[in-house]
C-alpha atoms as a PDB file:
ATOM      1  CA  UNK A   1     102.332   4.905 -10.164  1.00  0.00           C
ATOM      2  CA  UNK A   2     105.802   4.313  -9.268  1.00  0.00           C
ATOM      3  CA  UNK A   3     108.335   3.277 -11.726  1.00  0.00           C
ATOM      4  CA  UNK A   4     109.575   0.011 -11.874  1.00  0.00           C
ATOM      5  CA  UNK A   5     112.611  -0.949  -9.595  1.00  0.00           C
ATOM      6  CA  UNK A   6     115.720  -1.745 -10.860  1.00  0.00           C
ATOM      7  CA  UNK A   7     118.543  -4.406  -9.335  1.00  0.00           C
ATOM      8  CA  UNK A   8     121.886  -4.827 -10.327  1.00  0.00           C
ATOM      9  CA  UNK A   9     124.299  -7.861  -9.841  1.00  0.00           C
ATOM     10  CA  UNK A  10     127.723  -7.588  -9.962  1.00  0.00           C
ATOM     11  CA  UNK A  11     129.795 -10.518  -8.493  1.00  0.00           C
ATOM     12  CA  UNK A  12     132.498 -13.645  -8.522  1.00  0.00           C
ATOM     13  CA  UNK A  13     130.097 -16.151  -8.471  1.00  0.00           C
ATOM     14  CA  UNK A  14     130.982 -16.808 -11.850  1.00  0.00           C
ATOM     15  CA  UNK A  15     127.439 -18.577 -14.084  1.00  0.00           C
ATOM     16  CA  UNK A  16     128.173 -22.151 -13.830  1.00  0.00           C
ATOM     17  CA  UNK A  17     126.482 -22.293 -10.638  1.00  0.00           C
ATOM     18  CA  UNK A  18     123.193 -20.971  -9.666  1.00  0.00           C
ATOM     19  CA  UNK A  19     124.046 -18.785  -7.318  1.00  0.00           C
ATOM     20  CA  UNK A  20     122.789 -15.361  -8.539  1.00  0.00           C
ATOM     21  CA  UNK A  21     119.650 -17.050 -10.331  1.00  0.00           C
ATOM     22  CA  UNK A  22     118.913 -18.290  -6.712  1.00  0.00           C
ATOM     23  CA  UNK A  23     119.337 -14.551  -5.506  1.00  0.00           C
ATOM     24  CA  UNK A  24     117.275 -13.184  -8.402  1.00  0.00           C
ATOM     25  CA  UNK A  25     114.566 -15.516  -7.002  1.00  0.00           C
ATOM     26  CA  UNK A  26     114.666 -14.484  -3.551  1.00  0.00           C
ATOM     27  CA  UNK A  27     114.183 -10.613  -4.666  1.00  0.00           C
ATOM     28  CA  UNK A  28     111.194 -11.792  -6.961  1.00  0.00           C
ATOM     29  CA  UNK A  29     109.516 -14.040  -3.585  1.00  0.00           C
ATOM     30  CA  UNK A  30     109.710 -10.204  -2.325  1.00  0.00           C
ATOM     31  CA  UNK A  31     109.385  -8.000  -5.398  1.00  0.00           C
ATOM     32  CA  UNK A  32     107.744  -9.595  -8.445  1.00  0.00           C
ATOM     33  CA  UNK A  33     108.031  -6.175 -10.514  1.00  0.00           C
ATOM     34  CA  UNK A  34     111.684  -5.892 -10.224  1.00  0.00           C
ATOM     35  CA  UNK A  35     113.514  -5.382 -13.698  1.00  0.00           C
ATOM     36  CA  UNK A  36     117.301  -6.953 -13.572  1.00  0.00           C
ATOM     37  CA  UNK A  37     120.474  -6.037 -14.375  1.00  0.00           C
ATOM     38  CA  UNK A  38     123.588  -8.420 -14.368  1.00  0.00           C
ATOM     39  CA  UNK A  39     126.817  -6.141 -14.102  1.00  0.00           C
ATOM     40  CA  UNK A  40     129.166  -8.478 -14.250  1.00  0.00           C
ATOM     41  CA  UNK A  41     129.722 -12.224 -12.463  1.00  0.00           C
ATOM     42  CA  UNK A  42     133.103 -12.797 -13.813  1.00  0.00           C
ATOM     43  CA  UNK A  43     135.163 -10.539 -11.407  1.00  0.00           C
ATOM     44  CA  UNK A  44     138.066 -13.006 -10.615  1.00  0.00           C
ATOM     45  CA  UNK A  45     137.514 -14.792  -7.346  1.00  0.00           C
ATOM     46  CA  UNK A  46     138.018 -12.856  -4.607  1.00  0.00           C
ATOM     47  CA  UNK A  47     139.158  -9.556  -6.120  1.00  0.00           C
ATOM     48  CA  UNK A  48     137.261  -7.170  -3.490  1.00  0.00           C
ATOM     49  CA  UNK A  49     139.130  -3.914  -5.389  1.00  0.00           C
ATOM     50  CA  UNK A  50     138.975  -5.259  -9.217  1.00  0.00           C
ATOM     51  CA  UNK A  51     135.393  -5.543  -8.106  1.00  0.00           C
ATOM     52  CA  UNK A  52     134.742  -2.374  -6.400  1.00  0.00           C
ATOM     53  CA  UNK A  53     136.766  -0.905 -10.014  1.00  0.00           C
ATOM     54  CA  UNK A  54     134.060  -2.413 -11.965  1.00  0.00           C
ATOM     55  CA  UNK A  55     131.249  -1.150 -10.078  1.00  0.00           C
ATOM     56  CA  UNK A  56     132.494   2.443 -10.508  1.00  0.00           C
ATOM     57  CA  UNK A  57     132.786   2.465 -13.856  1.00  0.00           C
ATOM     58  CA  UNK A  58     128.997   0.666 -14.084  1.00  0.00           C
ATOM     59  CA  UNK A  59     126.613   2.785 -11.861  1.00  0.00           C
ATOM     60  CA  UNK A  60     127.002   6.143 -13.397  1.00  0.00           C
ATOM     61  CA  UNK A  61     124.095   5.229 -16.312  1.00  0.00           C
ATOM     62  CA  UNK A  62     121.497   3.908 -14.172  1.00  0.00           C
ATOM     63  CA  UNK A  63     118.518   6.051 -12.622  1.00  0.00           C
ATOM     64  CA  UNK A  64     118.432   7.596  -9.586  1.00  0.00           C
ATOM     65  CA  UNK A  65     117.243   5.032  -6.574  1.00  0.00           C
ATOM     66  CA  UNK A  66     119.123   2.062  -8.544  1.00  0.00           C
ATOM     67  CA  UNK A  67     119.459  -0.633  -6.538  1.00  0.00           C
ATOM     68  CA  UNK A  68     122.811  -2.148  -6.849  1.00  0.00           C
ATOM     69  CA  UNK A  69     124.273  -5.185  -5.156  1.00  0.00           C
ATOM     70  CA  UNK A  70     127.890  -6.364  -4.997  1.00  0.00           C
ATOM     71  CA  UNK A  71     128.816  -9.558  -4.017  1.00  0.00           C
ATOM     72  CA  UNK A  72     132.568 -10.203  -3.616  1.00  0.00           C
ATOM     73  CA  UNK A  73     132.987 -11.588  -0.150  1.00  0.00           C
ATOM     74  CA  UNK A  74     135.749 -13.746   0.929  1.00  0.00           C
ATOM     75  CA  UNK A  75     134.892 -13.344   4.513  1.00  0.00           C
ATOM     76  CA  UNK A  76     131.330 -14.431   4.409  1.00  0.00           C
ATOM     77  CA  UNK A  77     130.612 -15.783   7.650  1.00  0.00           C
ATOM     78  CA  UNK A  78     132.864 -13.794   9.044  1.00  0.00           C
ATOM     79  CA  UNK A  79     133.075 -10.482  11.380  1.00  0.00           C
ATOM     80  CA  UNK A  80     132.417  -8.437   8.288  1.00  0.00           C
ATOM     81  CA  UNK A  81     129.170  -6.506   8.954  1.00  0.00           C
ATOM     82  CA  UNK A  82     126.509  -6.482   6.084  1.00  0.00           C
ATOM     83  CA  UNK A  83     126.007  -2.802   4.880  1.00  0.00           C
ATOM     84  CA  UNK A  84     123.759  -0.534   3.064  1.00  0.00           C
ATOM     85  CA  UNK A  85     124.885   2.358   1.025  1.00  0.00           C
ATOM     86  CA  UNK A  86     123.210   5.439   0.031  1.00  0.00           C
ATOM     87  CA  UNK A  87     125.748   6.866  -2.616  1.00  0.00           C
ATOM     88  CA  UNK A  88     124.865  10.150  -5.015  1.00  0.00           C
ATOM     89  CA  UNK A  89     121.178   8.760  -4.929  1.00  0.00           C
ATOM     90  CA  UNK A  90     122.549   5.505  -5.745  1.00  0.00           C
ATOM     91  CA  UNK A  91     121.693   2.477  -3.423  1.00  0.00           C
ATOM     92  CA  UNK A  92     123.856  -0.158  -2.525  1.00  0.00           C
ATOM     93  CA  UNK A  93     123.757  -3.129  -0.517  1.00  0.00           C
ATOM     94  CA  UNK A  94     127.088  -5.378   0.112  1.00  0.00           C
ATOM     95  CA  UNK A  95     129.239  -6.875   2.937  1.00  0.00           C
ATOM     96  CA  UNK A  96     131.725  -4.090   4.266  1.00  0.00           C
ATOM     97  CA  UNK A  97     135.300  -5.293   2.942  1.00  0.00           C
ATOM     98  CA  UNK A  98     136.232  -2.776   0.667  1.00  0.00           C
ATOM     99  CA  UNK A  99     134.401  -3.631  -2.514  1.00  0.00           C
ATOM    100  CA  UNK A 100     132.244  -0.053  -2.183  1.00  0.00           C
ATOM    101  CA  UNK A 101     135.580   1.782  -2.125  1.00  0.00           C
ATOM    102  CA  UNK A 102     135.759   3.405  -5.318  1.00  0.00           C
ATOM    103  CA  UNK A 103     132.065   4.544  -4.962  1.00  0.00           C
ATOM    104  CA  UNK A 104     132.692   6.025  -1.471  1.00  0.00           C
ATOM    105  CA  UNK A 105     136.174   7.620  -2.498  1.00  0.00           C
ATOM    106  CA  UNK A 106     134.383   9.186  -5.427  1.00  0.00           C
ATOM    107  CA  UNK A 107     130.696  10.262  -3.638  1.00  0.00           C
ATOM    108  CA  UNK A 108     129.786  13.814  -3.025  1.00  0.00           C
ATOM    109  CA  UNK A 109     126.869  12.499  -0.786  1.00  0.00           C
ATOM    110  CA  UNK A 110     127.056   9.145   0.985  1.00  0.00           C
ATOM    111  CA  UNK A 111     124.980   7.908   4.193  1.00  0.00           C
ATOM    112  CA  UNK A 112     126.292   4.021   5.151  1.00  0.00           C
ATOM    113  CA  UNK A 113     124.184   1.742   7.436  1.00  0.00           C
ATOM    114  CA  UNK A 114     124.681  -1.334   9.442  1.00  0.00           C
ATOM    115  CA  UNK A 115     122.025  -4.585   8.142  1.00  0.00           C
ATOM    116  CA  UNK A 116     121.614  -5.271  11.780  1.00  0.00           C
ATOM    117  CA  UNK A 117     117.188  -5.512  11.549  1.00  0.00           C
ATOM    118  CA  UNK A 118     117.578  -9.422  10.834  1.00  0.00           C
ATOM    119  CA  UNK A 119     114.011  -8.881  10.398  1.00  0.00           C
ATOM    120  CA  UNK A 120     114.256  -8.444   7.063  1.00  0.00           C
ATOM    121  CA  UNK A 121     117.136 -10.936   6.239  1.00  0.00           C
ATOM    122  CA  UNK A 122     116.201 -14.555   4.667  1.00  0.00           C
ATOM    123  CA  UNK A 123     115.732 -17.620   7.440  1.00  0.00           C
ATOM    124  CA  UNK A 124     117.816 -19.330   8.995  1.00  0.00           C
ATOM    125  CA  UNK A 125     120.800 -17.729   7.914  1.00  0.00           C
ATOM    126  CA  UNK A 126     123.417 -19.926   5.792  1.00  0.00           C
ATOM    127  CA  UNK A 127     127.262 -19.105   6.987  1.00  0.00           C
ATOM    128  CA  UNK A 128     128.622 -19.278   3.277  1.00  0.00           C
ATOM    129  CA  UNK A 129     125.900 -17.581   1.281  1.00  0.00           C
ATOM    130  CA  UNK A 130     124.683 -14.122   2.227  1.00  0.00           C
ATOM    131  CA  UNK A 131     124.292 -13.193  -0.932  1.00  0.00           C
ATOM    132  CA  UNK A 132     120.927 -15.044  -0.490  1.00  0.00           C
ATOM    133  CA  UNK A 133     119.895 -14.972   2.935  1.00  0.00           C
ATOM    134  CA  UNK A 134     121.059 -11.342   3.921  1.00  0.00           C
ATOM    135  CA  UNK A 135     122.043  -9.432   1.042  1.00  0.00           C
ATOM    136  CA  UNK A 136     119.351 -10.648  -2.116  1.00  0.00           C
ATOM    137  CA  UNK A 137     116.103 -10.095   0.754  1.00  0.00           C
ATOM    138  CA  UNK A 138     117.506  -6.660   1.583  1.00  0.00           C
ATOM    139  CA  UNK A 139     117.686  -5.451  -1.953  1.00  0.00           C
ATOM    140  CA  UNK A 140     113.723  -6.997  -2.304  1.00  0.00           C
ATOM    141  CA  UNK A 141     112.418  -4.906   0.561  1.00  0.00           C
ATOM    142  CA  UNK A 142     114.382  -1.864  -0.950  1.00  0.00           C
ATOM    143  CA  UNK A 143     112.521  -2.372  -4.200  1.00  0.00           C
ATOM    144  CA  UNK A 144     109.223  -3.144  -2.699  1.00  0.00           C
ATOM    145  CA  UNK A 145     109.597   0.548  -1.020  1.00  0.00           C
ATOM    146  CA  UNK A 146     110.647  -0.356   2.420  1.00  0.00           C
ATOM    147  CA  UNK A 147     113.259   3.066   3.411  1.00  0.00           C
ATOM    148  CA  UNK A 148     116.825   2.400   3.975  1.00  0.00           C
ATOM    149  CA  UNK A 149     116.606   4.034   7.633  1.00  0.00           C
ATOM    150  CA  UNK A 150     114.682   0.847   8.715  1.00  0.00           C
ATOM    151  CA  UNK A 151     117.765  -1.538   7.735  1.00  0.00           C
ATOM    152  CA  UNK A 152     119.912  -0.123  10.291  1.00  0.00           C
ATOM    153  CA  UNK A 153     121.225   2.288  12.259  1.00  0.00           C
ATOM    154  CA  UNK A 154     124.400   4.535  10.510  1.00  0.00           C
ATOM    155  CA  UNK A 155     127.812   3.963  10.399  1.00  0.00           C
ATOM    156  CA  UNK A 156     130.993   6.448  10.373  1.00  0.00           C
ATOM    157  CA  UNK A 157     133.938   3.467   9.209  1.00  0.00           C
ATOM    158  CA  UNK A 158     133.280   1.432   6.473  1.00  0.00           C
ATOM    159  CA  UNK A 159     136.216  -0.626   4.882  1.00  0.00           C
ATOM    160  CA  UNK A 160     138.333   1.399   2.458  1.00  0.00           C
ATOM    161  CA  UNK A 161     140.609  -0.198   0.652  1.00  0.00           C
ATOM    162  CA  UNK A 162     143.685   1.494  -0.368  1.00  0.00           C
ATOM    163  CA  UNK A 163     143.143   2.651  -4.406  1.00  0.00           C
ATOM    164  CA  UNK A 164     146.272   3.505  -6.508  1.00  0.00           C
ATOM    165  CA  UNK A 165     146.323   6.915  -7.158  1.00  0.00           C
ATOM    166  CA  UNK A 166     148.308   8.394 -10.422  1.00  0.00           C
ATOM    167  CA  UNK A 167     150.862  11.125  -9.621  1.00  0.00           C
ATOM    168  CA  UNK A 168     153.018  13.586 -11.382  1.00  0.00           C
ATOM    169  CA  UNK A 169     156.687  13.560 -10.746  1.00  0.00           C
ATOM    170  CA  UNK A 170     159.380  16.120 -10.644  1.00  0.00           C
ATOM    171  CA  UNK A 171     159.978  16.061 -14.280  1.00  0.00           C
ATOM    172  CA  UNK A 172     156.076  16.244 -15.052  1.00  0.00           C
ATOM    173  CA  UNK A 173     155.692  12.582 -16.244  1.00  0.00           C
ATOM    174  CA  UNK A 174     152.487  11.241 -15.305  1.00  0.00           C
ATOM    175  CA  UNK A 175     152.978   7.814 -13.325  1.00  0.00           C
ATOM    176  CA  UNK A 176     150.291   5.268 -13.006  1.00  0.00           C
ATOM    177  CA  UNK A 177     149.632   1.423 -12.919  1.00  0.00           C
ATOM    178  CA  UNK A 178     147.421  -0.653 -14.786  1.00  0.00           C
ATOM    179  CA  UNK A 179     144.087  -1.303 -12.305  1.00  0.00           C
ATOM    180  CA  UNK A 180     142.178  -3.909 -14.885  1.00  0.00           C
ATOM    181  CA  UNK A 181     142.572  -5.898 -17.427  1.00  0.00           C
ATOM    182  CA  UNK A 182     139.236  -6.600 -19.741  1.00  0.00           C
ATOM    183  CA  UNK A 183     138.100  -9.553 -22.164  1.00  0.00           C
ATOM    184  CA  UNK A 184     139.774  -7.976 -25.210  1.00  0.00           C
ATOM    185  CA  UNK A 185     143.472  -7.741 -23.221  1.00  0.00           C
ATOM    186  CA  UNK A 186     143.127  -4.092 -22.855  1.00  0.00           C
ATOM    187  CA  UNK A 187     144.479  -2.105 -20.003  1.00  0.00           C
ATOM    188  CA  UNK A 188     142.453   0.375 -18.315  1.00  0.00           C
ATOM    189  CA  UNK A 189     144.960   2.440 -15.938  1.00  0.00           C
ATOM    190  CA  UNK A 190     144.332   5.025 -12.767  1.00  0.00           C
ATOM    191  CA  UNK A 191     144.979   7.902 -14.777  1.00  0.00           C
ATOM    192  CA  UNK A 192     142.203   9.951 -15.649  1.00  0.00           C
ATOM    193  CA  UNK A 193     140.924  11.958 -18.621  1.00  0.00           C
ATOM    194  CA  UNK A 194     142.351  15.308 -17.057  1.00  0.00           C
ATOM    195  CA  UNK A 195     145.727  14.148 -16.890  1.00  0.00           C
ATOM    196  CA  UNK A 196     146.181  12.882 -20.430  1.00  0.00           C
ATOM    197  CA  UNK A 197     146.473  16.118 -22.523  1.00  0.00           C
ATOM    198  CA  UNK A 198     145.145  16.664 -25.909  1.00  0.00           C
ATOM    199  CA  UNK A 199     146.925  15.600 -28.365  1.00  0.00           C
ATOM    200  CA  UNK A 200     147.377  18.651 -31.233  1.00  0.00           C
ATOM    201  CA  UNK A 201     145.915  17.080 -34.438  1.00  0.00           C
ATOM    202  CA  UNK A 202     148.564  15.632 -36.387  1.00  0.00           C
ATOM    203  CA  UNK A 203     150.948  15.246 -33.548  1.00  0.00           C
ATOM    204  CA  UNK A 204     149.970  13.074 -31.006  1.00  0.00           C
ATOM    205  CA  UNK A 205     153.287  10.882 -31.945  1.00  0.00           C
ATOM    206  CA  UNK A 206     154.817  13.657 -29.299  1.00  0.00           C
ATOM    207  CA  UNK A 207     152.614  12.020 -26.511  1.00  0.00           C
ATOM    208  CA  UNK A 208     154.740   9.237 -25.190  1.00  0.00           C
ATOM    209  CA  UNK A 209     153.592   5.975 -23.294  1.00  0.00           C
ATOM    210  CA  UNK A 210     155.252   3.378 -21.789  1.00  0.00           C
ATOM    211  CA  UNK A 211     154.090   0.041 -19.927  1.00  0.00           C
ATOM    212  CA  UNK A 212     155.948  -1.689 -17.840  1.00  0.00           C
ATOM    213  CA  UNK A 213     158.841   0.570 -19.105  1.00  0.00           C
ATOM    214  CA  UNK A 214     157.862  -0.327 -22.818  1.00  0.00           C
ATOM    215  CA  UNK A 215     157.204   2.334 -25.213  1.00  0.00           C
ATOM    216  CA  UNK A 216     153.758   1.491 -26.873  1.00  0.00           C
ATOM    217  CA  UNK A 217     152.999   2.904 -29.979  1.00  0.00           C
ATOM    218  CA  UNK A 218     151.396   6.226 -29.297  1.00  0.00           C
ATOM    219  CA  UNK A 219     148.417   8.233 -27.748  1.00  0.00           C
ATOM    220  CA  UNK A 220     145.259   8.450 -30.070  1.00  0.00           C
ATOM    221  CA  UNK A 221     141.687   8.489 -29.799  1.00  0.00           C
ATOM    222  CA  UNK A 222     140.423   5.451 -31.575  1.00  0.00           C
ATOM    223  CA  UNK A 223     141.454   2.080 -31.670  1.00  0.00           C
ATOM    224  CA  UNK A 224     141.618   2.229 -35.399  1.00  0.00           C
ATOM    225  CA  UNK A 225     144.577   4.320 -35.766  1.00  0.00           C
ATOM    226  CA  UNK A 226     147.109   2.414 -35.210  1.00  0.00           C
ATOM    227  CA  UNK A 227     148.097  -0.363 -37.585  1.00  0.00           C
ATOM    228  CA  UNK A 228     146.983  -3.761 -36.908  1.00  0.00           C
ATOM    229  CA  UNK A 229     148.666  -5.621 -33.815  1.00  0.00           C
ATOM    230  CA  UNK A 230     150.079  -2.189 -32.896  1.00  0.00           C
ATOM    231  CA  UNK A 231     150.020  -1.162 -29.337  1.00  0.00           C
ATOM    232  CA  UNK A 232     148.395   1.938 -28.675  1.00  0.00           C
ATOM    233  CA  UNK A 233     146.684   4.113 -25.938  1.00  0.00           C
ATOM    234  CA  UNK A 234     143.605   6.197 -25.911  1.00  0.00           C
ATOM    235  CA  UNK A 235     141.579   7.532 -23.150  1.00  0.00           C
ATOM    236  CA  UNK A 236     138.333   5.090 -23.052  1.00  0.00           C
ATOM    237  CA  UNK A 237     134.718   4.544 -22.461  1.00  0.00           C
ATOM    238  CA  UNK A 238     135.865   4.654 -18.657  1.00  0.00           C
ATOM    239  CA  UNK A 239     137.185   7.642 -18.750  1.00  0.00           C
ATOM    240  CA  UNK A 240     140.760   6.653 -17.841  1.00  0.00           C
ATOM    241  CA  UNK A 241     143.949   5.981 -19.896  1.00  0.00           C
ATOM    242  CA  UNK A 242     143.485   2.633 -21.788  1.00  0.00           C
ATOM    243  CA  UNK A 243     146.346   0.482 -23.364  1.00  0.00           C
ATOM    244  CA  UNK A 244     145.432  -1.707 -25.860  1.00  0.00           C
ATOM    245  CA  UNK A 245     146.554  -4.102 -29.112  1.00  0.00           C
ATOM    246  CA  UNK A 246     144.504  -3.240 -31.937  1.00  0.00           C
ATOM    247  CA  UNK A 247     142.976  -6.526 -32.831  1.00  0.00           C
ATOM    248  CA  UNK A 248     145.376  -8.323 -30.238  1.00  0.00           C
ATOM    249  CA  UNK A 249     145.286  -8.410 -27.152  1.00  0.00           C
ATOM    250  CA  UNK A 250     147.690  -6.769 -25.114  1.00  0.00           C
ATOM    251  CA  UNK A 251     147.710  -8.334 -21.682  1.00  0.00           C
ATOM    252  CA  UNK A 252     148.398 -11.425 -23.179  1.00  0.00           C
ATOM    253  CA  UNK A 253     150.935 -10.251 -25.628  1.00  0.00           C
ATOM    254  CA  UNK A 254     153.092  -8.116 -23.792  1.00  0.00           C
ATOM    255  CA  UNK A 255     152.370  -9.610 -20.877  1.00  0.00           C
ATOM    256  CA  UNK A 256     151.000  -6.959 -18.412  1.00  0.00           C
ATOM    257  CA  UNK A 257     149.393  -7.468 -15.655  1.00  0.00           C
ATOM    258  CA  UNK A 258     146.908  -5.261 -13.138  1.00  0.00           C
ATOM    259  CA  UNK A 259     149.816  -3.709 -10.860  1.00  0.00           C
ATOM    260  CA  UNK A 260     152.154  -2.913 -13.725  1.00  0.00           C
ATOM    261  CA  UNK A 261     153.503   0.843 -14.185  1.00  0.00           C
ATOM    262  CA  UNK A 262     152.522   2.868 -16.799  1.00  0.00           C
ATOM    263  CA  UNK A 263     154.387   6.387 -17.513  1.00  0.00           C
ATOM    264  CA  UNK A 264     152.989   9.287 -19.836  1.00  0.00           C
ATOM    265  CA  UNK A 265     154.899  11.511 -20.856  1.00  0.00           C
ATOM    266  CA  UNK A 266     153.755  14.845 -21.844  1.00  0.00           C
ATOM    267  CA  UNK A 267     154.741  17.669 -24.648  1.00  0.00           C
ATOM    268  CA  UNK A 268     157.417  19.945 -23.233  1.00  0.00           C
ATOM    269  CA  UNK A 269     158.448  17.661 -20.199  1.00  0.00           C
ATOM    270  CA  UNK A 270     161.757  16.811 -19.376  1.00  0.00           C
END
């Protein structure tokens, strides 16, 4: 008895429109067993990277064989091709404009496929919504067992967007830039847990962090302590260095914005 198949949404279609219930529907006309997941439909309009960000930090909890499917396509209708991913036993199904770059940059196994079997694509096509007629009947047959080899033959180039990368300079500072921005105003940076040291206890104070060129308040490793309205920074549930206001909100406050540097500055660098 196989186990029950799992889809995940994760788009800009916002929910005051019934867009991904009318997706949801289309998997079920395929897949009645299918057990839903809604990621996230609130990725600002045509943010192909923010989105791909998001979907990184998401698809690390779910089983193997996961059926995820990312809908942040400005070019629908376009020359974009519709794609199929097979990512770290992952599977993911999306048009090819960069919003499966952080999972590619990141995979230690991928295999990418062209949706060219129109077979198996919803009739007649619409020209502004293919996250019903090609990409929602794609991730139904992929639940109801069909194999991803039958979607498509493989492909060598899929879109790659550029992602900011942290570096370290000549004086050892770690330089990064703030890549999203959640509900709460807090600011989830490129710079990963192996580049923020640990702080000794008692003396993480030492451990300097700026935004923007802003000092915040310090490094710690709960929102809790630092007083509140203080600006802090902690390494968070992403994994990555995380500014934040405690019980404020920091974007908003101190006005930062996805883009914006951030600097950490280390014990014993220059």
């Amino acid at each position: 008895m196989r186990a029950r198949p799992v889809v995940t949404f994760l788009t800009d279609f916002g929910t005051q429109d019934p867009f991904v219930g009318i997706m949801k529907g289309v998997v079920l006309g395929i897949c009645p067993d299918v057990a839903f997941v809604d990621l996230c439909h609130e990725v600002p309009a045509h943010d192909i990277i923010g989105g791909s960000f998001l979907l990184h930090t998401a698809v690390g909890v779910f089983p193997a064989g996961t059926i995820h499917v990312a809908v942040v396509d400005p070019g629908v209708g376009g020359a974009r091709r519709p794609i199929l991913a097979e990512i770290d036993g992952q599977v993911f199904v999306a048009p090819d404009n960069g919003v499966l770059s952080y999972p590619l940059a990141s995979a230690a196994r991928c295999e990418v496929r062209g949706l060219s079997v129109e077979a198996f694509w919803r009739h007649p096509v619409s020209a502004s919504f293919h996250g019903r007629d090609v990409f929602a009947p794609v991730a139904g047959h992929l639940a109801a067992g069909v194999s991803p080899d039958r979607f498509g033959p493989t492909i060598a180039d899929p879109v790659r967007l550029e992602i900011p990368q942290p570096r370290v300079d000549t004086a050892g500072r770690v330089q990064g830039e703030v890549v999203w921005v959640d509900r709460f105003g807090n600011c989830i940076t490129n710079i990963p847990r192996d580049l923020v040291p640990v702080p000794t206890k008692g003396r993480s104070g030492q451990i300097q962090v700026w935004v923007g060129g802003r000092p915040l308040d310090r490094l710690v490793e709960t929102f809790a302590e630092v007083g509140s309205e203080a600006a802090g920074a902690l390494v968070g549930s992403t994994g990555y260095l995380e500014l934040f206001c405690n019980r404020g909100n920091l974007a908003r406050d101190w006005r930062v914005s996805i883009g914006d540097p951030v600097c950490l500055q280390r014990p014993g660098d220059a």
